[in-house]
Protein backbone atom coordinates (compact mmCIF):
# COMPACT_ATOMS: atom_id res chain seq x y z
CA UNK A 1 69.76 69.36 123.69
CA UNK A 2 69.09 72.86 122.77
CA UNK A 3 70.85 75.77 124.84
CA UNK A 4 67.64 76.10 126.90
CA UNK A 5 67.71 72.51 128.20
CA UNK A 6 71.57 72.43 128.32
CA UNK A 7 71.49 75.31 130.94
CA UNK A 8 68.38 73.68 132.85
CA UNK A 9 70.50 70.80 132.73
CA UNK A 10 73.31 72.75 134.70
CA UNK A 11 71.49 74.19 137.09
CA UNK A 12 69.93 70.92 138.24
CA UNK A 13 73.57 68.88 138.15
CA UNK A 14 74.93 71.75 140.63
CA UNK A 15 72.18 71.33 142.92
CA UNK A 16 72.94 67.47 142.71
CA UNK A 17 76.84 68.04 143.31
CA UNK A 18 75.81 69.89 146.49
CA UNK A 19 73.46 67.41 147.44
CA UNK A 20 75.47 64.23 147.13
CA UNK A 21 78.81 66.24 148.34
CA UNK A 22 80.80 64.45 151.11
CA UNK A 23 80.26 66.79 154.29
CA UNK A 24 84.22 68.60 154.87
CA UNK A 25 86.32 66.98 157.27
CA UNK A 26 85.87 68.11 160.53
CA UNK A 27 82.46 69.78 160.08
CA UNK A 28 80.81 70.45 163.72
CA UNK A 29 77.32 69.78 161.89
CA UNK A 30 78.01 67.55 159.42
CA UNK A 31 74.41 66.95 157.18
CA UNK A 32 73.80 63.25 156.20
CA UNK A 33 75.83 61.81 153.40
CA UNK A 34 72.56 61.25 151.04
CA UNK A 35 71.70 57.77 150.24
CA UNK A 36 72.62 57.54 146.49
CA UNK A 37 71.54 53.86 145.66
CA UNK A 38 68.05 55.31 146.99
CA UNK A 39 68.92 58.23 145.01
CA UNK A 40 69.31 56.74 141.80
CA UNK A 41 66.17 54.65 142.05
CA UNK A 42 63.68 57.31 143.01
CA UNK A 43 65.39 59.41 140.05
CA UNK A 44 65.00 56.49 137.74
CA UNK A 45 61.67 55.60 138.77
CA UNK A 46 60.72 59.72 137.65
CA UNK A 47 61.93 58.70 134.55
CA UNK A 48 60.12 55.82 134.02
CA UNK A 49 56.97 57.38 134.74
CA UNK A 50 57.74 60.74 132.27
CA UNK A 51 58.36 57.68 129.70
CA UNK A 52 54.83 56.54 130.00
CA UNK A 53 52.83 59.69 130.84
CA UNK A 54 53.16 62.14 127.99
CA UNK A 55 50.68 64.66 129.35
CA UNK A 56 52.73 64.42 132.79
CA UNK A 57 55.90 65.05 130.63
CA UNK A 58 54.19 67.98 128.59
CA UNK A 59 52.48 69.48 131.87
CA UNK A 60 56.48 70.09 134.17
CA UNK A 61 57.85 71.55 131.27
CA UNK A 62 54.86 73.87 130.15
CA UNK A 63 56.43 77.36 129.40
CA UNK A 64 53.19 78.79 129.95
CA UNK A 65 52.76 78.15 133.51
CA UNK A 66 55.28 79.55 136.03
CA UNK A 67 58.26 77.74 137.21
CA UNK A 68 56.69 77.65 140.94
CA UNK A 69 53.33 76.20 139.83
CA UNK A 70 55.50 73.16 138.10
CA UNK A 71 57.22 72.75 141.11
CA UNK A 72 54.30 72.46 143.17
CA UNK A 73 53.17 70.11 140.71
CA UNK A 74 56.40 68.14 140.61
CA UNK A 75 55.78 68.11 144.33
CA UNK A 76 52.03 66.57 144.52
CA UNK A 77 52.76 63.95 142.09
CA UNK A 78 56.11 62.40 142.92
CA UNK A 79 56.54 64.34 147.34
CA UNK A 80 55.43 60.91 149.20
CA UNK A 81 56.90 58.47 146.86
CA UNK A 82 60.64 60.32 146.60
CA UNK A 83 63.02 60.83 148.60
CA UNK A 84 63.56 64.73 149.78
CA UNK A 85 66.78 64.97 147.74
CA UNK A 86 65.27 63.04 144.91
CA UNK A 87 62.21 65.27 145.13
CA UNK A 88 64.39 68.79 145.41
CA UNK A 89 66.36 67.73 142.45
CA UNK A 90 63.05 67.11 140.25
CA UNK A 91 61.84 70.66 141.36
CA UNK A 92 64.69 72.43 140.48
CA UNK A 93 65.10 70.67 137.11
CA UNK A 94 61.37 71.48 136.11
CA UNK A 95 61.58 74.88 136.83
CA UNK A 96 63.91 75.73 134.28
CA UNK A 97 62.86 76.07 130.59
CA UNK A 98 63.09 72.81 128.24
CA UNK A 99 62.97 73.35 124.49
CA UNK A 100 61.42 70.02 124.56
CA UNK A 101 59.42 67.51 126.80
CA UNK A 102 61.32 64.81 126.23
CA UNK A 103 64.48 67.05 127.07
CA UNK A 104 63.42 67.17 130.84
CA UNK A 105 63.00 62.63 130.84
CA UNK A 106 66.93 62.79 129.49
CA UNK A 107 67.92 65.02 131.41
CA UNK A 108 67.09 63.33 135.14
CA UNK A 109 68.21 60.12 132.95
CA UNK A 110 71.33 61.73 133.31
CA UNK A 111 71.36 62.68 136.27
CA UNK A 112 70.13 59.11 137.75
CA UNK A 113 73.71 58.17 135.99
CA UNK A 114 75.93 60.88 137.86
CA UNK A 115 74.35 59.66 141.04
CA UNK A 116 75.25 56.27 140.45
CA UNK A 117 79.06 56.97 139.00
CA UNK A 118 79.38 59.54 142.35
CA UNK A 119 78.45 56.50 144.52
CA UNK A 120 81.16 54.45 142.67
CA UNK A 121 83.71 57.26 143.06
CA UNK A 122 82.48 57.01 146.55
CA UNK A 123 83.43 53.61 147.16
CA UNK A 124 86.39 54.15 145.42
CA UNK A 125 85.52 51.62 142.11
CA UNK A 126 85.43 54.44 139.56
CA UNK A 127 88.06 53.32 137.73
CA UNK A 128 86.92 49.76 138.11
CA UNK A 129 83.18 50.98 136.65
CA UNK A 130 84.53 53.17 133.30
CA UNK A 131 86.80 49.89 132.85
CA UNK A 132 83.99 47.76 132.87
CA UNK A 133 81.65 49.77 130.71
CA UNK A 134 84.13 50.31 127.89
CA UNK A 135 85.21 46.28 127.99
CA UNK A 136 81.13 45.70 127.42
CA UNK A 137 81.20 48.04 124.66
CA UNK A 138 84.78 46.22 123.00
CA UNK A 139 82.27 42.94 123.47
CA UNK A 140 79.17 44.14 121.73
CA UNK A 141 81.61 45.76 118.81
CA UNK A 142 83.03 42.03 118.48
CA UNK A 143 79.60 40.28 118.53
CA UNK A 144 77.49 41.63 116.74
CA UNK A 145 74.26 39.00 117.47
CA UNK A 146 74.64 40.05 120.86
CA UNK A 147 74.83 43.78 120.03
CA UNK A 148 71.95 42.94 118.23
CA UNK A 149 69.79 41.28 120.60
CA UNK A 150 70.46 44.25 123.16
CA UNK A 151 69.11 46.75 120.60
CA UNK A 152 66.29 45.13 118.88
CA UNK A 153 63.43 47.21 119.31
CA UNK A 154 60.73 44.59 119.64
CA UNK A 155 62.96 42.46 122.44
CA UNK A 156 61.08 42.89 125.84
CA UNK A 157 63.35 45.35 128.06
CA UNK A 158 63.20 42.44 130.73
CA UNK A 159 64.80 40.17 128.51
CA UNK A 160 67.28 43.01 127.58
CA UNK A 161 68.01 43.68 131.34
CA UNK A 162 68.20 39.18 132.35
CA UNK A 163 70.55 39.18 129.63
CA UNK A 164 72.66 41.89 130.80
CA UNK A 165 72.75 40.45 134.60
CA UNK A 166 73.84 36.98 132.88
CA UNK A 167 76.77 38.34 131.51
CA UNK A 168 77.88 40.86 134.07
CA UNK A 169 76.92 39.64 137.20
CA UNK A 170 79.71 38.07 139.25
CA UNK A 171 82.16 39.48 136.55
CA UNK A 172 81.44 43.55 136.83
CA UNK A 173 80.89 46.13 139.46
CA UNK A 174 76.84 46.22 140.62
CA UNK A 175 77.75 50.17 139.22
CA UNK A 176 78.43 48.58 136.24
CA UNK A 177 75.61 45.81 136.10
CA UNK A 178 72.85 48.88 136.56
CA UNK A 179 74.90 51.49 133.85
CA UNK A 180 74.55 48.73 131.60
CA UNK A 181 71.04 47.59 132.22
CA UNK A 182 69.63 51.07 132.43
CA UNK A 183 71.39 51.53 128.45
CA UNK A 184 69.60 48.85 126.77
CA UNK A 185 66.20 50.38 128.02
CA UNK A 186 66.61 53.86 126.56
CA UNK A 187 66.05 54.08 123.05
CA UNK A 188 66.04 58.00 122.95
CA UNK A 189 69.90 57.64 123.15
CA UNK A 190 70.20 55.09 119.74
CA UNK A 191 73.30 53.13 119.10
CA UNK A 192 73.81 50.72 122.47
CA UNK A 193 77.93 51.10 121.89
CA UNK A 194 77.68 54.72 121.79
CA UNK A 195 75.84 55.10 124.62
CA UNK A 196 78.24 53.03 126.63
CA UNK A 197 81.32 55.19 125.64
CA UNK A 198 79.82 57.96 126.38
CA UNK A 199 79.08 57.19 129.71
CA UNK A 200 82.42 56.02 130.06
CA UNK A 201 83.23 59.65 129.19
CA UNK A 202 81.29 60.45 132.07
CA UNK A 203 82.95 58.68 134.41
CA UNK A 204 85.95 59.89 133.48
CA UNK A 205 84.84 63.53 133.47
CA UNK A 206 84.19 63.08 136.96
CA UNK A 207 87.74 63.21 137.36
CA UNK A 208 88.47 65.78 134.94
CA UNK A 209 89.79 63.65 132.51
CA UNK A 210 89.74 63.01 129.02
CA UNK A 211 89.33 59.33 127.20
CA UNK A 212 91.33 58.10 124.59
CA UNK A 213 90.40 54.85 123.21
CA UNK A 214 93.64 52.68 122.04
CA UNK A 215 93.40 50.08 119.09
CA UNK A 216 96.84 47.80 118.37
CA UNK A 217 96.81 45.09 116.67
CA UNK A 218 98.65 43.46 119.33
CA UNK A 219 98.71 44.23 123.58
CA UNK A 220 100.85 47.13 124.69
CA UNK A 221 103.45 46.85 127.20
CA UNK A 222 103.18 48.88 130.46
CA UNK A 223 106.33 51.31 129.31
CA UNK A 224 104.72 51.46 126.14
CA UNK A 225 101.23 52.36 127.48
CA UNK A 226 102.94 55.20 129.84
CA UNK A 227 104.48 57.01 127.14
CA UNK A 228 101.46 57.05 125.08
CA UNK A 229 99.43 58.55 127.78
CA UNK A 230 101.93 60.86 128.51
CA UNK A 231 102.04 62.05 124.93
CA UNK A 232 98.53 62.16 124.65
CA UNK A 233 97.98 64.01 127.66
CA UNK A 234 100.58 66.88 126.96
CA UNK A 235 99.02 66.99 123.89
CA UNK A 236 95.31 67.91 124.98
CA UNK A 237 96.99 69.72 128.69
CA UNK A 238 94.55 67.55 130.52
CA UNK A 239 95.03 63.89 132.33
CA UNK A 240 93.83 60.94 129.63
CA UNK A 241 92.36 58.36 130.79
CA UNK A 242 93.38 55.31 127.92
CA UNK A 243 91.22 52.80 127.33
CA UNK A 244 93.22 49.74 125.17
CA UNK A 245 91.77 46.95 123.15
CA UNK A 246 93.46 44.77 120.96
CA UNK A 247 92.29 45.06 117.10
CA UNK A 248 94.07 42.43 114.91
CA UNK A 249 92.19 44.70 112.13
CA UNK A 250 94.48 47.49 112.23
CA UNK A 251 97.20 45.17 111.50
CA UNK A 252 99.84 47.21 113.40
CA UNK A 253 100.85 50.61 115.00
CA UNK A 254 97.84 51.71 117.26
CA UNK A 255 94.68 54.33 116.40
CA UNK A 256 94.06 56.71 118.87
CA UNK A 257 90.23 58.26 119.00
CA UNK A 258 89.38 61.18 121.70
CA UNK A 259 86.06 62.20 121.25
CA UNK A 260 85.85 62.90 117.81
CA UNK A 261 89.63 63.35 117.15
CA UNK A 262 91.61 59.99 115.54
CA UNK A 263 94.75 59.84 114.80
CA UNK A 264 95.33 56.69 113.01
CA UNK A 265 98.95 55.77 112.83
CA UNK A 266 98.18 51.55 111.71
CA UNK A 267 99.55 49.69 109.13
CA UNK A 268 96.65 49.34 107.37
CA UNK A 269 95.47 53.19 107.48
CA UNK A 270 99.36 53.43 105.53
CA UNK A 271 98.33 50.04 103.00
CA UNK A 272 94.53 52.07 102.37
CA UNK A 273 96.84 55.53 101.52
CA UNK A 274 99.39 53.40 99.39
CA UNK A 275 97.07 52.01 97.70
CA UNK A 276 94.84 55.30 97.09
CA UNK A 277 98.68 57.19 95.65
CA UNK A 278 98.77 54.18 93.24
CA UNK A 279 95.39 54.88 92.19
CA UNK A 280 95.63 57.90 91.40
């Protein structure tokens, strides 16, 4: 997104933090805790409908008319099928300026996805949910026919979404099940692995924490796991959250990716620069 939408995108996740907030302890008038699976659906289901309807898409996010008449607007089309939250948060997002249309669909796309990783931080399954979602992504990186039929463009997104709930239900978080169902259908967002990481990146933001994703060639120990988060951590001055997958690829030593950052201390990253000196 450009810096337009990136602000509008702000402004509309504060409103949602102090929406979907926990009341304080010992409030005399404590306001309802907001109903976030109710949330997420009524957000999603604005999505779904700014998928389909261009000229509803084009029309909230019209620079030429004023910020109150798209509210108003946001209001008549979406006020008795929405929640009041719901509803609030679409008003505030399409008064603010969106370089493009489809800018305002991804942005309450994201939002629908800090609703549903604030009701597993709720519930107290965060950890359980980013876990999930980067195991799912280790899977489709592995096999790539099922990576394949998860991204094909001309697979129905109900077979996409059956296919997900056959492998993850049972076995994941429902958190998890919807994440990953909701990231086959969005094609804005391109690669299905990428997507997944980066909403394990969300998850773990929610924390204020970074992600490192671990490759070894063979599983770490717990001491060994400890000190590399430590490491990592003083490093970057922030908590790391470490994701760890086993890689028989990198043949030994581990490579270490946060965000775009590697550091790849395997054996086979020292064979490949052997090999390049001797080349030379």
């Amino acid at each position: 997104m450009d810096g337009s939408s990136r602000r509008s995108l702000a402004v509309a996740r504060d409103r949602l933090d102090e929406l979907t907030a926990l009341p304080p302890p010992g409030t005399t008038t404590p306001r309802p805790a907001a109903n976030l699976a109710r949330l997420a659906d009524d957000l999603d289901g604005v999505v779904d409908l700014l998928d389909r309807e261009l000229v509803v898409r084009r029309a909230l996010t019209d620079p030429g008319m004023p910020g109150s008449a798209r509210s108003e607007l946001a209001a008549r089309l979406f006020g008795s099928k929405i929640s009041p939250t719901a509803l609030e948060i679409v008003q505030v997002a399409v008064t603010g300026r969106w370089a493009r249309p489809l800018d305002l669909q991804q942005a309450l796309a994201e939002l629908a996805v800090e609703v549903l990783l604030a009701q597993a931080q709720r519930n107290n399954v965060l950890d359980d949910v980013e876990d999930e979602l980067f195991r799912f992504g280790r899977l489709l990186n592995r096999t790539p026919e099922l990576s394949l039929a998860l991204s094909a463009p001309a697979a129905p997104v109900s077979a996409k979404q059956a296919l997900v709930a056959r492998l993850l239900d049972g076995k994941a978080h429902p958190v998890t099940v919807r994440l990953v169902q909701r990231a086959v259908t969005e094609r804005y967002h391109g690669d299905l692995e990428r997507r997944l990481e980066q909403l394990t990146t969300i998850a773990a933001a929610r924390r204020n924490r970074l992600v490192a994703v671990v490759l070894s060639a063979v599983p770490l120990a717990g001491d060994q796991i400890y000190r590399l988060r430590t490491a990592i951590s003083r490093y970057f001055g922030r908590d790391v959250q470490l994701q760890v997958d086993v890689d028989p690829a990198v043949l030994g030593g581990v490579v270490v990716r946060v965000g775009d950052e590697v550091v790849d201390g395997s054996v086979l990253r020292r064979l490949t620069d052997a090999r390049r000196r001797l080349l030379r």
